[in-house]
Every structure is written in structure tokens, then in C-alpha cells.
N, C-alpha and C. Protein backbone atom coordinates (compact mmCIF):
# COMPACT_ATOMS: atom_id res chain seq x y z
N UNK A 1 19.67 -57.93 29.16
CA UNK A 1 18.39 -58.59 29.30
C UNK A 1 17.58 -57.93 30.42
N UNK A 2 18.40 -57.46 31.55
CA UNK A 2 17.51 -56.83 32.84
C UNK A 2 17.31 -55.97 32.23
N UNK A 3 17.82 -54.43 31.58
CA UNK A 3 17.40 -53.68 30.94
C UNK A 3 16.21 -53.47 30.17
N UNK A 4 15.90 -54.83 29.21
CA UNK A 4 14.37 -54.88 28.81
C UNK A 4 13.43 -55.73 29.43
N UNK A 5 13.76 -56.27 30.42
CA UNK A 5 12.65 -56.59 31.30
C UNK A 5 12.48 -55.38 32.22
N UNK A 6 13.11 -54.80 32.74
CA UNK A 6 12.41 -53.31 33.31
C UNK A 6 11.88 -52.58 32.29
N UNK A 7 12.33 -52.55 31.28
CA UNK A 7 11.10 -51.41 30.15
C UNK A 7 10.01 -52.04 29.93
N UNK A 8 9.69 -53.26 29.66
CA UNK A 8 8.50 -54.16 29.83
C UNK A 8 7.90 -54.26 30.92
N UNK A 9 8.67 -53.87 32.10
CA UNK A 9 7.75 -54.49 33.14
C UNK A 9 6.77 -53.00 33.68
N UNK A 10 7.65 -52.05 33.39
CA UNK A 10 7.67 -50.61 33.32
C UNK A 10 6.08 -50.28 32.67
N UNK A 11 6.31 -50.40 31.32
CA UNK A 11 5.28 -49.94 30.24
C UNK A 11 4.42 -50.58 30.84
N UNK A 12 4.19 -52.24 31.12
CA UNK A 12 3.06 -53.13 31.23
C UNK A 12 2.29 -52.31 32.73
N UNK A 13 3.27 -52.00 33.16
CA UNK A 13 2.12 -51.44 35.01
C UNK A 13 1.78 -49.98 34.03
N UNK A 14 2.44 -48.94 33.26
CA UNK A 14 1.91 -48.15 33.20
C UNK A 14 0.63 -48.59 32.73
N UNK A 15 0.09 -49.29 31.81
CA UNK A 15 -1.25 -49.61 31.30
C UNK A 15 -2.22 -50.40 31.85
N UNK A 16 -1.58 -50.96 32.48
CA UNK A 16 -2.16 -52.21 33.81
C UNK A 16 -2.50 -51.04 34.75
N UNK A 17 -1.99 -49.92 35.48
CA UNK A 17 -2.65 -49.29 36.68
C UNK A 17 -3.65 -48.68 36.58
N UNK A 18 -3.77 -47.73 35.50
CA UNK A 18 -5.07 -46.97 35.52
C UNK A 18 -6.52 -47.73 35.44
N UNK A 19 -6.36 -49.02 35.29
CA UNK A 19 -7.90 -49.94 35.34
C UNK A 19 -7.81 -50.57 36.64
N UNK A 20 -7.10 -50.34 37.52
CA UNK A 20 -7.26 -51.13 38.92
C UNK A 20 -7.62 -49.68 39.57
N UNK A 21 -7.16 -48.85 39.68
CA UNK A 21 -7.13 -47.18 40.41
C UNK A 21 -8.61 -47.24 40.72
N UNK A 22 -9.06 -46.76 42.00
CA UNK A 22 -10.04 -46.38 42.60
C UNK A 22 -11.18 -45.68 41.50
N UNK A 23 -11.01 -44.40 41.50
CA UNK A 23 -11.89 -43.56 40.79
C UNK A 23 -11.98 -44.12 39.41
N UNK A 24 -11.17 -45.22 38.77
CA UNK A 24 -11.49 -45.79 37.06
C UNK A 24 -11.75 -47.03 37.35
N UNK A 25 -12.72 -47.58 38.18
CA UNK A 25 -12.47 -49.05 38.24
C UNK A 25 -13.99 -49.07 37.40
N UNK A 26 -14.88 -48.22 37.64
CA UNK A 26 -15.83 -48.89 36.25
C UNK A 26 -16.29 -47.83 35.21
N UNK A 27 -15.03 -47.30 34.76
CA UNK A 27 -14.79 -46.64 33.61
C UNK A 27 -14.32 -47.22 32.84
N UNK A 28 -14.48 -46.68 31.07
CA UNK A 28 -14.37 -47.06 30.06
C UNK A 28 -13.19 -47.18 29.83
N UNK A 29 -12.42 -47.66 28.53
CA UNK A 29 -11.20 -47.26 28.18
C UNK A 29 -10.87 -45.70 27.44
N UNK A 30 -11.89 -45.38 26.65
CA UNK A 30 -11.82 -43.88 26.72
C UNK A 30 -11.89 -42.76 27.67
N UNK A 31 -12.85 -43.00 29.17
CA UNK A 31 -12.86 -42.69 29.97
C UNK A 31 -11.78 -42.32 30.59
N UNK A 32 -10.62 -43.85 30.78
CA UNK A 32 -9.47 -43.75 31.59
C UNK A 32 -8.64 -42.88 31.19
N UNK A 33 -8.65 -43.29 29.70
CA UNK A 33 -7.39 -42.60 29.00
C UNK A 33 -7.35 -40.68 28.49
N UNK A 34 -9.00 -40.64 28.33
CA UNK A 34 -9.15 -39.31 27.83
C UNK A 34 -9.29 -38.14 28.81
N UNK A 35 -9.71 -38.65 30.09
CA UNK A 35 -10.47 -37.62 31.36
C UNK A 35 -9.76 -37.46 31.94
N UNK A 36 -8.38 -38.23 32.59
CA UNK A 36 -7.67 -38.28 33.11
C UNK A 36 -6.45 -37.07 32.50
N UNK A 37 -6.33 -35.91 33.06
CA UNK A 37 -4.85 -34.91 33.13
C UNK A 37 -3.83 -35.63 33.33
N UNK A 38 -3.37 -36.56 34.77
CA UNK A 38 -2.45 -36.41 35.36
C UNK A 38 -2.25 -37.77 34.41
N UNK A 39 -2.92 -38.68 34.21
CA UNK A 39 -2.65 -40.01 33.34
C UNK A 39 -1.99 -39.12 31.97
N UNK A 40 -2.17 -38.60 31.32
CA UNK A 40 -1.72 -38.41 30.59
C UNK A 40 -0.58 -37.38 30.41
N UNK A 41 -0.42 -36.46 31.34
CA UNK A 41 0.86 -36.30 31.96
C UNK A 41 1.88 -36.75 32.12
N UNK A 42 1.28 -38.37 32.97
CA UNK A 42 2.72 -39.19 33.44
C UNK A 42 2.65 -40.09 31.96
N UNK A 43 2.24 -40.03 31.18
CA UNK A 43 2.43 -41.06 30.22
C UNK A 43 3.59 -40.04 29.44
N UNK A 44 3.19 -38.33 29.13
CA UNK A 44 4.56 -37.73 28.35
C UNK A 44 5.38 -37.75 29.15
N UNK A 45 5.48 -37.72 30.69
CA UNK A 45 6.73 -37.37 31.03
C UNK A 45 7.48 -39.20 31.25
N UNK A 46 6.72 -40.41 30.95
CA UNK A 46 7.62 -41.55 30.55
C UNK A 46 8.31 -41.42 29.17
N UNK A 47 8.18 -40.53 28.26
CA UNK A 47 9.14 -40.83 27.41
C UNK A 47 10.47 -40.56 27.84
N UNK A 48 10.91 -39.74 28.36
CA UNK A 48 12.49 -39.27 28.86
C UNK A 48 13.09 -40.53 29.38
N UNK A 49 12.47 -41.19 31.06
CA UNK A 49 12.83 -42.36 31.00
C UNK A 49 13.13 -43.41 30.00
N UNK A 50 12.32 -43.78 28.86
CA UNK A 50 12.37 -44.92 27.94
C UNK A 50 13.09 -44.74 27.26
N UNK A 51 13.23 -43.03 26.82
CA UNK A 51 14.64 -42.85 25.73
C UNK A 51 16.27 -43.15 26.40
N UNK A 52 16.44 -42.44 27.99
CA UNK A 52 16.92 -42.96 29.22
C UNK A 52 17.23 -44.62 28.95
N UNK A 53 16.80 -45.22 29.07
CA UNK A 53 16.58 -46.57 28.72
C UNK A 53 16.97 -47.39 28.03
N UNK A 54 16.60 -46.95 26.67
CA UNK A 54 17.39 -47.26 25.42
C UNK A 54 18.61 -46.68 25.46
N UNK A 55 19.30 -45.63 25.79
CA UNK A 55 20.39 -45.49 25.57
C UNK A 55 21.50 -45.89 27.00
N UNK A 56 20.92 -46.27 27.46
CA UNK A 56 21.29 -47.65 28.75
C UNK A 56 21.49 -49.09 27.85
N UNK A 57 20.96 -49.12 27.23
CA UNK A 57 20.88 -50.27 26.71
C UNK A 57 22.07 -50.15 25.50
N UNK A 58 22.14 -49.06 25.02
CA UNK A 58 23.02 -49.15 24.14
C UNK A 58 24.85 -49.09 24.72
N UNK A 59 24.63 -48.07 25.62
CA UNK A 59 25.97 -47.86 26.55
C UNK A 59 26.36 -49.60 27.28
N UNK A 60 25.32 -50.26 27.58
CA UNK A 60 25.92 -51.53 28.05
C UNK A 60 26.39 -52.92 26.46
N UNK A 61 25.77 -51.78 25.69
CA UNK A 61 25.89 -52.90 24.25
C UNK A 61 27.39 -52.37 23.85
N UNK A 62 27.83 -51.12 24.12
CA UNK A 62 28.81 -50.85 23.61
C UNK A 62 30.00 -51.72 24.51
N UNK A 63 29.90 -51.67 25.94
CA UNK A 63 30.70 -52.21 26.93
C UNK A 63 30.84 -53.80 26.54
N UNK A 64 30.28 -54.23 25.98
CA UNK A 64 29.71 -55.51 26.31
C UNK A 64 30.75 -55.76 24.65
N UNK A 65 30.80 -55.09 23.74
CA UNK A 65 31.60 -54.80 22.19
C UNK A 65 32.76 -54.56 22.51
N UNK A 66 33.27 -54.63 23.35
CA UNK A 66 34.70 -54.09 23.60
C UNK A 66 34.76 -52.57 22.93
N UNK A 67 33.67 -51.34 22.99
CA UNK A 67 33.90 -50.05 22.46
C UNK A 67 33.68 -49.18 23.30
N UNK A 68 34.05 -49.44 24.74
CA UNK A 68 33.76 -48.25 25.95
C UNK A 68 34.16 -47.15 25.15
N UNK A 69 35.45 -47.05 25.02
CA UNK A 69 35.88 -45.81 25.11
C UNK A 69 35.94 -45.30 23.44
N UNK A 70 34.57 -45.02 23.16
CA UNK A 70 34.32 -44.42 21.91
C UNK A 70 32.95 -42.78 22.01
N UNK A 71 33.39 -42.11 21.12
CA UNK A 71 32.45 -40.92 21.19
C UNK A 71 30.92 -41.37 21.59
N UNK A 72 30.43 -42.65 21.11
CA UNK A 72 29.13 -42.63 20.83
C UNK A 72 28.60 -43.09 22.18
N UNK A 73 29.74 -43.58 23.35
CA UNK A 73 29.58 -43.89 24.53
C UNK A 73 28.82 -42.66 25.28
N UNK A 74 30.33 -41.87 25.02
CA UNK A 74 29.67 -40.02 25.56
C UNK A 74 28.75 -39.81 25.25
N UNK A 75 28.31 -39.88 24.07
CA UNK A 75 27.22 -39.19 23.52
C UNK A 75 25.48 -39.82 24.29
N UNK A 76 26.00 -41.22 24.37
CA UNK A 76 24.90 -41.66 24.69
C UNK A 76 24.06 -41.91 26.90
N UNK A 77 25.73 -41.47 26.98
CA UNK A 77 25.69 -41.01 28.84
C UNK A 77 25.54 -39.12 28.79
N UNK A 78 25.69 -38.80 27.66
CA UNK A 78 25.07 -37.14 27.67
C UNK A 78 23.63 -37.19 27.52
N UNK A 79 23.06 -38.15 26.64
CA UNK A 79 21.66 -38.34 26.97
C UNK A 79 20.88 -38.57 27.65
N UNK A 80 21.77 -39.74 28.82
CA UNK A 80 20.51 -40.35 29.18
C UNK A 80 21.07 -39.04 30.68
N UNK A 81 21.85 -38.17 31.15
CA UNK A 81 22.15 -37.59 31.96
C UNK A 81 20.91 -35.99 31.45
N UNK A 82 20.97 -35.85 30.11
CA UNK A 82 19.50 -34.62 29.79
C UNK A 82 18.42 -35.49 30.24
N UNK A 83 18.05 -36.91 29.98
CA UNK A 83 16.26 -37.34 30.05
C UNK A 83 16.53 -37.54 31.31
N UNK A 84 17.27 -37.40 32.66
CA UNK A 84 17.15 -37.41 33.72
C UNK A 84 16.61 -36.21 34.20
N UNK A 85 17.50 -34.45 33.84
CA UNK A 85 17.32 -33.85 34.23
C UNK A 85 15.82 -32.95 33.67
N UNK A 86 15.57 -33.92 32.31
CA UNK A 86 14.11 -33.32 32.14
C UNK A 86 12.94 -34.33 32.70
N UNK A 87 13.82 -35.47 33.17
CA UNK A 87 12.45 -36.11 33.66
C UNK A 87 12.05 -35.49 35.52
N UNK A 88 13.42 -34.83 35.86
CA UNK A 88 13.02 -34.18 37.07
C UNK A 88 12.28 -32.71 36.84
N UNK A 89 12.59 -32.68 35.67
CA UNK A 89 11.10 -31.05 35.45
C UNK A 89 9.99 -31.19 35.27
N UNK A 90 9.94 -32.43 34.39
CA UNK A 90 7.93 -32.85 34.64
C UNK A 90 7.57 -33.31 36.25
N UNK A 91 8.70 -33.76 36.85
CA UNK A 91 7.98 -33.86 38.23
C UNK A 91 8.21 -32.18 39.03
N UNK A 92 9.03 -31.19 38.50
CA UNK A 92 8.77 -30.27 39.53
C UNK A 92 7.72 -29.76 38.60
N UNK A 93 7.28 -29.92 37.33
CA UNK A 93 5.82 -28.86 36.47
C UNK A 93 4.73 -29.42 37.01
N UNK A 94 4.91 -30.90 37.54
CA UNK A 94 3.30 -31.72 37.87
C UNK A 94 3.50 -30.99 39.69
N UNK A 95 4.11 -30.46 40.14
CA UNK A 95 4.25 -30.34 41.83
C UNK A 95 3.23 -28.78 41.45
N UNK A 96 3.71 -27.85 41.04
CA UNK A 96 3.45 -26.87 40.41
C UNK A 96 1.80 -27.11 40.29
N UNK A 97 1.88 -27.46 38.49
CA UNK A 97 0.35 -27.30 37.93
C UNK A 97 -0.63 -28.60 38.52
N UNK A 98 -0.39 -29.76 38.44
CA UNK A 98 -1.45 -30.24 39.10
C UNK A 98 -1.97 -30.47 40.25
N UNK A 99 -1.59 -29.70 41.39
CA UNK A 99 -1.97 -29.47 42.66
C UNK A 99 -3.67 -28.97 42.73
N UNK A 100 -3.32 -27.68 41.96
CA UNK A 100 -4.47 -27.14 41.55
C UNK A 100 -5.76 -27.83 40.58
N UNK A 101 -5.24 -28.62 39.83
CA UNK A 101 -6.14 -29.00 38.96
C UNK A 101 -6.64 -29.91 39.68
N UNK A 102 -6.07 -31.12 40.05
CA UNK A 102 -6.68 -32.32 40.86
C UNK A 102 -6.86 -31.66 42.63
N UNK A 103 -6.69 -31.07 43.01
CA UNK A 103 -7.33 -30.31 44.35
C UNK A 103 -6.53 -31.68 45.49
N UNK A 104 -7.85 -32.15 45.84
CA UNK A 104 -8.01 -33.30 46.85
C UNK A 104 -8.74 -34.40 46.73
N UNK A 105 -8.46 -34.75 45.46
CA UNK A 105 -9.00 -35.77 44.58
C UNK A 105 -8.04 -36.62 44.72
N UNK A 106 -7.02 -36.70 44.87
CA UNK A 106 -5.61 -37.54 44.81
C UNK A 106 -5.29 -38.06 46.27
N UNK A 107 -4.53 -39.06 46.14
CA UNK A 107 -4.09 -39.32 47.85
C UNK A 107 -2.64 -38.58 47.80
N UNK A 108 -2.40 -37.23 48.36
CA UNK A 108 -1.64 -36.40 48.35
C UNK A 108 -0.27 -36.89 49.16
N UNK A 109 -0.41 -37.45 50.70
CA UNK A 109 0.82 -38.11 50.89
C UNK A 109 1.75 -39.55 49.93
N UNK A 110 0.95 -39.91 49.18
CA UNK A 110 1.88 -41.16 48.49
C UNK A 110 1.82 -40.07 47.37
N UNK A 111 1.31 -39.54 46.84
CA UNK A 111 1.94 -38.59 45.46
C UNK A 111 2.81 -38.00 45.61
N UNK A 112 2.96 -37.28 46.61
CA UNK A 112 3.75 -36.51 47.18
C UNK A 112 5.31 -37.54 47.52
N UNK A 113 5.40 -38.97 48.43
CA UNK A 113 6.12 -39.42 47.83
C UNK A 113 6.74 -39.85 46.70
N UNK A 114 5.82 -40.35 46.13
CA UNK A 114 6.54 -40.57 44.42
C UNK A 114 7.24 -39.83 43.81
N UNK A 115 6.78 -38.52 44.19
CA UNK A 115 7.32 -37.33 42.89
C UNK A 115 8.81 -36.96 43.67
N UNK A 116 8.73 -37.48 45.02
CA UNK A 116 10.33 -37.26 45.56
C UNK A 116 11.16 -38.71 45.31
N UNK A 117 10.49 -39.75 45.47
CA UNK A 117 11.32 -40.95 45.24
C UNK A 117 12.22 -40.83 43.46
N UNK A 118 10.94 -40.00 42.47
CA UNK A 118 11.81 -40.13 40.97
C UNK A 118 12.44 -39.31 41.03
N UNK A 119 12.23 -37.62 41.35
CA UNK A 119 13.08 -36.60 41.80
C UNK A 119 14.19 -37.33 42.15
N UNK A 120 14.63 -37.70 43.56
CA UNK A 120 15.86 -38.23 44.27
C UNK A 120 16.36 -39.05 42.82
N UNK A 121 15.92 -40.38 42.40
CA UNK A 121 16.33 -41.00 41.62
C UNK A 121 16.92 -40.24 40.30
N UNK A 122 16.18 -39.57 39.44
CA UNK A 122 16.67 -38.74 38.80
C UNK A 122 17.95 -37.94 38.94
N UNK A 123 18.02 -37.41 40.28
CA UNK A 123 19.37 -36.87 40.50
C UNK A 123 20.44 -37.14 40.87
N UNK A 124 20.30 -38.76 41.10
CA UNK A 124 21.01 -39.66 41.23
C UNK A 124 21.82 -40.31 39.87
N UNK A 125 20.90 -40.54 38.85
CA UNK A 125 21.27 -40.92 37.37
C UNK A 125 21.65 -39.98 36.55
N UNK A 126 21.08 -38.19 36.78
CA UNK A 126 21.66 -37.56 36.13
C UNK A 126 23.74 -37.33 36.54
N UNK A 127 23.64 -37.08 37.79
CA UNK A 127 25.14 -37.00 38.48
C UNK A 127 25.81 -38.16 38.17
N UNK A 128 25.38 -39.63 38.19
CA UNK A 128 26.14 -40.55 37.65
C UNK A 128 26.39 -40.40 36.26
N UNK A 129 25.48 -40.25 35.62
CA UNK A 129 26.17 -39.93 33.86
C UNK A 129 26.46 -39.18 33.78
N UNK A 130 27.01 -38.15 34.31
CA UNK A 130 27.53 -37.00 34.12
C UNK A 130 28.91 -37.23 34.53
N UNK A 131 29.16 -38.22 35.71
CA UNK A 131 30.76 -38.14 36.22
C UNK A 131 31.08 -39.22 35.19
N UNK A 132 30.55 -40.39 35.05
CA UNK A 132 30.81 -41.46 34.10
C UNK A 132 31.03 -40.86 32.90
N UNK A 133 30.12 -39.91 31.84
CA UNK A 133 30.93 -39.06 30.78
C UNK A 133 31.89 -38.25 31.24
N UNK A 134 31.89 -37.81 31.98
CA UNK A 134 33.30 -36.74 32.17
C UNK A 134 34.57 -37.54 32.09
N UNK A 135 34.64 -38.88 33.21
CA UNK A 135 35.44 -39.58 33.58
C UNK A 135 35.97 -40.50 31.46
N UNK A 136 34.91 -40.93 31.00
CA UNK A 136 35.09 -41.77 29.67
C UNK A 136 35.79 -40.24 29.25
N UNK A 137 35.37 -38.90 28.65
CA UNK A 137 35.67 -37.91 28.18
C UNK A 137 37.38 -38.07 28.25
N UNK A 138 37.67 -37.47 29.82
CA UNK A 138 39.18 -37.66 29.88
C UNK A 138 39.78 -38.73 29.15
N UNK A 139 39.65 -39.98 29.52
CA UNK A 139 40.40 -40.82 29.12
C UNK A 139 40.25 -40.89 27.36
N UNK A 140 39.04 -40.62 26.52
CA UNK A 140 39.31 -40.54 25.18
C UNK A 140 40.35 -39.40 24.98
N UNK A 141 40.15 -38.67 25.85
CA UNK A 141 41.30 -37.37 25.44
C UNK A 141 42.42 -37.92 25.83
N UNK A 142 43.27 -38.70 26.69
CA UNK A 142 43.74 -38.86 27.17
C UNK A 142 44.40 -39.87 25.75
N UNK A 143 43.55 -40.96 25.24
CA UNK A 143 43.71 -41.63 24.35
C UNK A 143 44.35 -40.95 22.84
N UNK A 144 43.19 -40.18 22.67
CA UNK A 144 44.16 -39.62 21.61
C UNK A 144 45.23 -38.94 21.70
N UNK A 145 45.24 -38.35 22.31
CA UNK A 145 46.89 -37.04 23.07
C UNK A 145 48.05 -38.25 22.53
N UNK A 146 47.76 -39.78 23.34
CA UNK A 146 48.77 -40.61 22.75
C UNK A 146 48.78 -41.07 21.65
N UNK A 147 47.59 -41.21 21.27
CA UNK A 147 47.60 -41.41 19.34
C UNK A 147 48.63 -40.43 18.87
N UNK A 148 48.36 -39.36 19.04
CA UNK A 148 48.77 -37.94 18.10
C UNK A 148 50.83 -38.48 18.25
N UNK A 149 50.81 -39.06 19.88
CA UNK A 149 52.11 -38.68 20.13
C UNK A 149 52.78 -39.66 19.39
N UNK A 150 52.56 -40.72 19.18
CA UNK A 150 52.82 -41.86 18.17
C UNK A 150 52.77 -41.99 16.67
């Protein structure tokens, strides 16, 4: 249930912020959504998170089934450990390309935090699903080795 109240609460500020933001407060809705680079930037680089997300949601559905220790576990902590490490490349491509594009139009010290707070976070969730599959990995191997031996 916490799981989809953070994707809800998630999505709802992404669409809720850009009409409070300084420079769009009496702009259109085409305005916000079309003029805006970096808005629409951070809107592709939320898919990784949400897919991230869902397959959080599924890894705790499996736990929750009594099926930890099944392939589709791995499979689904190999995922959300890639939409980590690509959600830390749209923040090093936005460090990169939109510096230049938005200049000093932006408030550069809190951007500049953010893009390290998801960075850090990111490399935090990618290394956890990565030891958490490795760790499930062994033990399915571990599991069958004794199947076979039986």
C-alpha cells in the first residue's frame, strides 16, 4: 500500500509543481508543458523510477506469496537495479546538456542539490538490488544443486 501511495503522491507533485513554479505561474497549460526543456526532461527521465516502482511492487507481492525465492524475483531486482542506473544517467545528461540551455534562469544551488540527492539515492537502490539479486541468485542455486541432489 506505501508503495502506491508514493507513486501517487509522486506523479500528483510532478503535475501539481510546474503551475506553482515562479516563471509558470501565469502561463497556460500549453505554455507549461510545451516551452519548458527541463519539464519535459524530468517527466522522461520519471519513467525509470515508475517502472523501478512497479517492479518494487511486484518483488514485495512476490514476498508477501510465499515466492521469494523464484526467477521472477531476480528478474524483477535486475530491473529495478538497470532503472536505477539509468535514472542516474538522465541526471548526469541533464548536469551536462541543460546547464547550457537554461544558463541562469534556474536556481542553480537547489538544482544542483537535487540532481545529487537522486544521484546518491540512485546509487544507493541500484547497489541494494544488486546485492539482494546476487544474494536471492545464490540461494536459488543453492536450491536447486539440492533439488538435483534428491
Amino acid at each position: 500500500m506505501v508503495t502506491i501511495l508514493v507513486g501517487i503522491g509522486i506523479l500528483a507533485f510532478m503535475l501539481w509543481e510546474p503551475h506553482i513554479e515562479g516563471r509558470n505561474a501565469g502561463a497556460t497549460l500549453s505554455q507549461i508543458y510545451f516551452n519548458d526543456p527541463f519539464l519535459a526532461y524530468a517527466y522522461l527521465a520519471s519513467i525509470p523510477f515508475f517502472v523501478a516502482l512497479y517492479q518494487g511492487f511486484n518483488v514485495l507481492g512476490y514476498i508477501r506469496h510465499d515466492k521469494t525465492f523464484m526467477q521472477a524475483t531476480v528478474k524483477a531486482l535486475q530491473a529495478i537495479k538497470y532503472c536505477a542506473i539509468v535514472l542516474l544517467g538522465f541526471v548526469a545528461v541533464s548536469v551536462i546538456f541543460m546547464y547550457p540551455i537554461l544558463g541562469t534562469q534556474e536556481d542553480l544551488p537547489a538544482g544542483i542539490f537535487m540532481r545529487i540527492f537522486i544521484a546518491l539515492a540512485s546509487i544507493v537502490v541500484a547497489t541494494s538490488a544488486g546485492i539482494f539479486k546476487k544474494i536471492l541468485q545464490v540461494a536459488l542455486d543453492m536450491k536447486s544443486q539440492k533439488d538435483l541432489a534428491v
